[in-house]
N, C-alpha and C. Protein backbone atom coordinates (compact mmCIF):
# COMPACT_ATOMS: atom_id res chain seq x y z
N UNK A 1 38.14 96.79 92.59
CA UNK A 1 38.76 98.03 92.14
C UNK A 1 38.34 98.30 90.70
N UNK A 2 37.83 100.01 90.44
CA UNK A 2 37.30 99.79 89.03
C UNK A 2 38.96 100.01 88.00
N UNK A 3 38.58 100.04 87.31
CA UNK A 3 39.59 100.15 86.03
C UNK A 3 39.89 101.40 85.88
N UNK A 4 38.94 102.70 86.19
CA UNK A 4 39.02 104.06 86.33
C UNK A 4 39.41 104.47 87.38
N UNK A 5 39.88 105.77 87.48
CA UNK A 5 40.60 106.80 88.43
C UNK A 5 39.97 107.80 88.02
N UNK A 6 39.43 108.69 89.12
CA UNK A 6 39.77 110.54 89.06
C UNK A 6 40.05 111.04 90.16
N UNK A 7 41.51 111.07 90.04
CA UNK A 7 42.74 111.19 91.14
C UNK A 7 42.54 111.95 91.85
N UNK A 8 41.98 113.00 91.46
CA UNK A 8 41.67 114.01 92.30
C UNK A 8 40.66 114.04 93.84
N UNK A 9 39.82 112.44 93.40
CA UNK A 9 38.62 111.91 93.81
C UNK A 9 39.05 110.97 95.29
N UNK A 10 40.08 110.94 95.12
CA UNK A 10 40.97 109.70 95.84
C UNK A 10 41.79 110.53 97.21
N UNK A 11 41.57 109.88 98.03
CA UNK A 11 41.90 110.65 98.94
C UNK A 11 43.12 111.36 98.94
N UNK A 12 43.76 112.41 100.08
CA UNK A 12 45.27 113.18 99.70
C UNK A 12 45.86 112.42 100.33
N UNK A 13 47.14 112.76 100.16
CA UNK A 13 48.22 111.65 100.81
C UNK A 13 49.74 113.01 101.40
N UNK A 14 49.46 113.13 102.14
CA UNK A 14 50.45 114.28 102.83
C UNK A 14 52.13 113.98 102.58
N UNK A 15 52.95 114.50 102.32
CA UNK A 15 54.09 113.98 102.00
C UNK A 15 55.20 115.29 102.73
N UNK A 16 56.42 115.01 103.14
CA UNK A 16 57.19 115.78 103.81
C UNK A 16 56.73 116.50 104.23
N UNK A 17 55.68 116.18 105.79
CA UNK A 17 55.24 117.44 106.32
C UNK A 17 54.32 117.86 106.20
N UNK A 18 53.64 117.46 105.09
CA UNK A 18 52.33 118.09 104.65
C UNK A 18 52.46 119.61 103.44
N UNK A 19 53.94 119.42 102.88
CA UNK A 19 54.45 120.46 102.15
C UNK A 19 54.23 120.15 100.91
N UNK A 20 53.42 118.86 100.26
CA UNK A 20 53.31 118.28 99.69
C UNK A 20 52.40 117.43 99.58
N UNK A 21 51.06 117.37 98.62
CA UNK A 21 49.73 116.83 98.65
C UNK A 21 49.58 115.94 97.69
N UNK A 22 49.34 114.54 97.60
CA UNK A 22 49.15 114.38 96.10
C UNK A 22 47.86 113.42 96.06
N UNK A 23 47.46 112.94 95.19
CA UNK A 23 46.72 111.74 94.91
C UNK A 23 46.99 111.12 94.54
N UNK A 24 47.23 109.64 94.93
CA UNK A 24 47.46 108.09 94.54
C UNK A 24 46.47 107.39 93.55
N UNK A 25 46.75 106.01 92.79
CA UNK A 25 46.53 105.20 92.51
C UNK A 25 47.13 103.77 92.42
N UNK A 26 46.53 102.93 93.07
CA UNK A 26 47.54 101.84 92.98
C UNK A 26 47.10 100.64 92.25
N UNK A 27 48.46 100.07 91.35
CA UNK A 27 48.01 98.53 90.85
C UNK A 27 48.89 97.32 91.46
N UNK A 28 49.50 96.75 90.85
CA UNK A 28 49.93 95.71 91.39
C UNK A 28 51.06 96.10 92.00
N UNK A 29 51.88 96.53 90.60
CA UNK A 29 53.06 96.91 90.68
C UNK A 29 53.75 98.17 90.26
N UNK A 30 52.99 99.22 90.15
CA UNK A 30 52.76 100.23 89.75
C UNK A 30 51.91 101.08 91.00
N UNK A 31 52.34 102.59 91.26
CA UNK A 31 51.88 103.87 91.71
C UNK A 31 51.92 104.69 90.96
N UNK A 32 50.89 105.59 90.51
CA UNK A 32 50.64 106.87 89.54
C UNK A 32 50.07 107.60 90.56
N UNK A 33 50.70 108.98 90.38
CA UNK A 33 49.70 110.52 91.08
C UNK A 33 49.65 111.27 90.30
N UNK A 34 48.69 112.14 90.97
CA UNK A 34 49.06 113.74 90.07
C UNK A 34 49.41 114.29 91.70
N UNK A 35 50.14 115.83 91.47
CA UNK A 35 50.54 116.35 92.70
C UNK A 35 50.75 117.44 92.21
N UNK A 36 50.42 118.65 93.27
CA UNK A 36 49.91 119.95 93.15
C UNK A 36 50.85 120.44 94.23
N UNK A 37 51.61 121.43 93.55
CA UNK A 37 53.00 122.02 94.37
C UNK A 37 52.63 123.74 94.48
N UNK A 38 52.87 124.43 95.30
CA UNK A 38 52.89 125.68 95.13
C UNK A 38 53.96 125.96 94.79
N UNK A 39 53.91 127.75 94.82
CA UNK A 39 55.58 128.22 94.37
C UNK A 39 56.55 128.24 95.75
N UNK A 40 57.41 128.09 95.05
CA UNK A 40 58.75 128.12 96.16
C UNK A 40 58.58 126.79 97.07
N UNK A 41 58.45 125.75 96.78
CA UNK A 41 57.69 124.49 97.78
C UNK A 41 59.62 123.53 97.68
N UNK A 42 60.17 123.46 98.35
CA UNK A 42 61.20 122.71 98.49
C UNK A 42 60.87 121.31 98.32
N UNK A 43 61.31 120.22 97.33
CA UNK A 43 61.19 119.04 97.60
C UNK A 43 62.50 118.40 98.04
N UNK A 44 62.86 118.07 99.46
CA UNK A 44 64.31 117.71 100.09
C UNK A 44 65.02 116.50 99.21
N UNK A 45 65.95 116.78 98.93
CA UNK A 45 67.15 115.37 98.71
C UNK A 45 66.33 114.00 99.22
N UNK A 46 65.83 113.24 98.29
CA UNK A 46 65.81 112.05 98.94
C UNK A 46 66.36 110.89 98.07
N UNK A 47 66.17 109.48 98.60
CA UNK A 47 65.76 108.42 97.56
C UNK A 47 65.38 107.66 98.27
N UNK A 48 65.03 106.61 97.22
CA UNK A 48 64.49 105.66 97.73
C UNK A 48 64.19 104.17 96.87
N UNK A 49 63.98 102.94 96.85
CA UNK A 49 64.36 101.98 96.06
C UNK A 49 63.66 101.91 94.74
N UNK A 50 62.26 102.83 94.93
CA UNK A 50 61.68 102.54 93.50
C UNK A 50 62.02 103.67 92.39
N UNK A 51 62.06 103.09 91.42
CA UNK A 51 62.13 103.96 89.95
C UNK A 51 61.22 105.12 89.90
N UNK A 52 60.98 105.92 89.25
CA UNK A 52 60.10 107.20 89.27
C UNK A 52 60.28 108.05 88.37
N UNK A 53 59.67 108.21 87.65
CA UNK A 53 58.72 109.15 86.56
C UNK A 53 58.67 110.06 87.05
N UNK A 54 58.82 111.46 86.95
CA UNK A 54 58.20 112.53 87.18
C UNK A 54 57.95 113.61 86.14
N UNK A 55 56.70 113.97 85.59
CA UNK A 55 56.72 114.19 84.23
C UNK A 55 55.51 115.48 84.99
N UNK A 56 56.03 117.12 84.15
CA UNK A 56 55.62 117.81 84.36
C UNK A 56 54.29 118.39 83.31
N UNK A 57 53.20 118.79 84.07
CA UNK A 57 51.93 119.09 83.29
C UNK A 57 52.14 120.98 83.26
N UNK A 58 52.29 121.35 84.01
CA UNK A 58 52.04 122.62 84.34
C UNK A 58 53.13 123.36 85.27
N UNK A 59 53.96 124.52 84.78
CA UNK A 59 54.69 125.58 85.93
C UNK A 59 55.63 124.47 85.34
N UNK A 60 56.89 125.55 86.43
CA UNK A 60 58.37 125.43 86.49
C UNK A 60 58.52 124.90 87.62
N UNK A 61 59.88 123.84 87.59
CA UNK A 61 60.16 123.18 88.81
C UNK A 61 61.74 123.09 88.61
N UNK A 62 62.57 123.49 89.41
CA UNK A 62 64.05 123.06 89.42
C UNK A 62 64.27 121.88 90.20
N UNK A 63 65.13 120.84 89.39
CA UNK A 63 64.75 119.79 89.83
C UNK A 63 66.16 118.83 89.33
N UNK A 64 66.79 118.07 90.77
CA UNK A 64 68.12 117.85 90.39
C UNK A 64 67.60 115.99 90.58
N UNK A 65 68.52 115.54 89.99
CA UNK A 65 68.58 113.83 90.20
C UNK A 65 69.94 113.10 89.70
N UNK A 66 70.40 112.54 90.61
CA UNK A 66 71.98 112.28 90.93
C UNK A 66 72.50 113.82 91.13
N UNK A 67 73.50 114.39 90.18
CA UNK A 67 74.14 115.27 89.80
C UNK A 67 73.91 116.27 88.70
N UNK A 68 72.84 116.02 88.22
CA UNK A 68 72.01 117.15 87.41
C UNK A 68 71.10 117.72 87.26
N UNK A 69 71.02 118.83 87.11
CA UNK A 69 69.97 119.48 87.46
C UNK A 69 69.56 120.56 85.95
N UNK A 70 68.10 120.35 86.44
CA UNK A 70 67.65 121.06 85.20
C UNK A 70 66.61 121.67 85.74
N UNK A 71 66.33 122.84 84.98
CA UNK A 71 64.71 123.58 85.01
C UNK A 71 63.38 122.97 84.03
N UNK A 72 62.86 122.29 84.62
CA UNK A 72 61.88 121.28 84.13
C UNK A 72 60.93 122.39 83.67
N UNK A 73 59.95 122.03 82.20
CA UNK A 73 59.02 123.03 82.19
C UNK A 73 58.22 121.63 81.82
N UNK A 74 56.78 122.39 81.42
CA UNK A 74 55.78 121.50 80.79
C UNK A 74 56.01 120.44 79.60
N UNK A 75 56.13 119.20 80.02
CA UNK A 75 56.12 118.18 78.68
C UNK A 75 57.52 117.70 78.92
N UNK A 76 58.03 118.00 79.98
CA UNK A 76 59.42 117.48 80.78
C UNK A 76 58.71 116.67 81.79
N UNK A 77 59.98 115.39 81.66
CA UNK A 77 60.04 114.03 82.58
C UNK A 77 61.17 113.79 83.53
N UNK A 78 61.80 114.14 84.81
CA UNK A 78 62.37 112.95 84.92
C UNK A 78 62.59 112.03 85.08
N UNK A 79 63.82 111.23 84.84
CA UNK A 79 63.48 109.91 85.00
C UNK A 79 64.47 109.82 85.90
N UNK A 80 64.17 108.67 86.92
CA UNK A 80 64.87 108.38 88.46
C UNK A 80 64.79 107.00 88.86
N UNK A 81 66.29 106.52 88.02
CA UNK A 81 66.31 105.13 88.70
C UNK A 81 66.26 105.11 90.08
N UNK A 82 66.29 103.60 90.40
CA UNK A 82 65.60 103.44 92.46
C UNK A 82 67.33 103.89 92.80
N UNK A 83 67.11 104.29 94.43
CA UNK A 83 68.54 104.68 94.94
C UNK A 83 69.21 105.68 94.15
N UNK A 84 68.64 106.46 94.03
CA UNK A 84 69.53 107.80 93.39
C UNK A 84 68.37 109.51 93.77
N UNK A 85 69.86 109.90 94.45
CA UNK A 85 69.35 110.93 95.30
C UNK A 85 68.19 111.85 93.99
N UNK A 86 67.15 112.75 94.32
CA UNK A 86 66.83 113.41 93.83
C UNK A 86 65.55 114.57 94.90
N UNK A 87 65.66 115.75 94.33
CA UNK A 87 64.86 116.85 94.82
C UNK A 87 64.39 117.57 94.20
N UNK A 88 63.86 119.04 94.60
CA UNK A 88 64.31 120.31 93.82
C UNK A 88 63.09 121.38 94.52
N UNK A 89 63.31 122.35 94.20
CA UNK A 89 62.25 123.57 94.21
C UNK A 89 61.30 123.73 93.11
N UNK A 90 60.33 124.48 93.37
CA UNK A 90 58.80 124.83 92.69
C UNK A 90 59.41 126.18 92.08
N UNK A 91 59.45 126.35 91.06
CA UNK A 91 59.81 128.06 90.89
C UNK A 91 58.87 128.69 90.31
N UNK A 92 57.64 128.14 90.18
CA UNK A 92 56.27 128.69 89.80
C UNK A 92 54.75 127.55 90.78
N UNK A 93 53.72 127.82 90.86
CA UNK A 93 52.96 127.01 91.30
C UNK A 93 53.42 125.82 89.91
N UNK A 94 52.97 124.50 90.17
CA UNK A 94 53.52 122.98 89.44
C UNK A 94 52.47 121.59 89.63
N UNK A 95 52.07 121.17 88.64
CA UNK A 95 51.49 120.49 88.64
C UNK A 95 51.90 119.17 87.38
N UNK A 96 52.44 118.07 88.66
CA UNK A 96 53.42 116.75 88.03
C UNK A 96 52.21 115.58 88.44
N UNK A 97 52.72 114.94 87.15
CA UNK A 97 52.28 113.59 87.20
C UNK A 97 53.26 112.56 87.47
N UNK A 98 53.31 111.28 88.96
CA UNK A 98 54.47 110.59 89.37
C UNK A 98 54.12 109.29 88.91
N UNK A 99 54.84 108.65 88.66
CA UNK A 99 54.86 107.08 88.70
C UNK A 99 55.89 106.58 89.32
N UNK A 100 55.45 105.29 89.73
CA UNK A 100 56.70 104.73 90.90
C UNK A 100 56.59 103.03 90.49
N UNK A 101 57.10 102.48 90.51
CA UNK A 101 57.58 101.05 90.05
C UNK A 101 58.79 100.64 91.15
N UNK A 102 58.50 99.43 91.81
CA UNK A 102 57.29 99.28 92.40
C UNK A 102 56.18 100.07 92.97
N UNK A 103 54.79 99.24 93.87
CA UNK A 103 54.44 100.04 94.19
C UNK A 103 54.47 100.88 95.45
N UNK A 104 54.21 102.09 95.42
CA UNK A 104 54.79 102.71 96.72
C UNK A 104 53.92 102.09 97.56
N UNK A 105 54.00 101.12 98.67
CA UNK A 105 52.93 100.78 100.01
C UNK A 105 52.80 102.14 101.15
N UNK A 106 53.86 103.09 101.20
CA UNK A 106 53.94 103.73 101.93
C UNK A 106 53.08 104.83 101.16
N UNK A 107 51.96 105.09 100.13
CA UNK A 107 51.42 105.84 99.40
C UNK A 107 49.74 105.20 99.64
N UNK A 108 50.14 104.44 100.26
CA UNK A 108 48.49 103.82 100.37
C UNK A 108 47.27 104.65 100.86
């Protein structure tokens, strides 16, 4: 495995449906993407055991985790301990960078 990524280069990885595209990278213990949302793109209530980063590059995203919710813009993160519900809507096309700790196997 080289030491470099261009995520974009790396195959897609379909997510809820295919409502949702991203590109992976994996290390040991660590998953990084970038992911490309259109507008109005629902991301459903979920969780799940790993921690997660979600730190916005581009566009608006409403975006709740536990019990709060905020309108994420560019240079906004959230942060999502493991087991704690989180979702939200696209309210412009969106382009996030994820990290996941551990690593996601189901992202392979």
């Amino acid at each position: 495995m080289s030491a470099f990524a261009t995520l974009a280069s790396l195959p897609v990885k379909e997510l809820f449906n295919g409502t949702i595209r991203g590109h992976y990278a994996h290390l040991e213990r660590t998953t990084f993407g970038e992911v490309h949302l259109k507008a109005d793109t629902v991301v459903p209530i979920h969780q799940h055991p790993h921690e997660q980063v979600t730190y916005l590059l581009s566009g608006r995203f409403e975006f709740t985790v536990g019990n709060e919710t905020r309108i994420l813009e560019p240079g906004m993160a959230a942060l999502i301990p493991g087991n704690t519900p989180h979702g939200g809507r696209t309210l412009t096309d969106v382009k996030v960078v994820d990290l996941f700790a551990p690593v996601r196997e189901d992202y392979r």
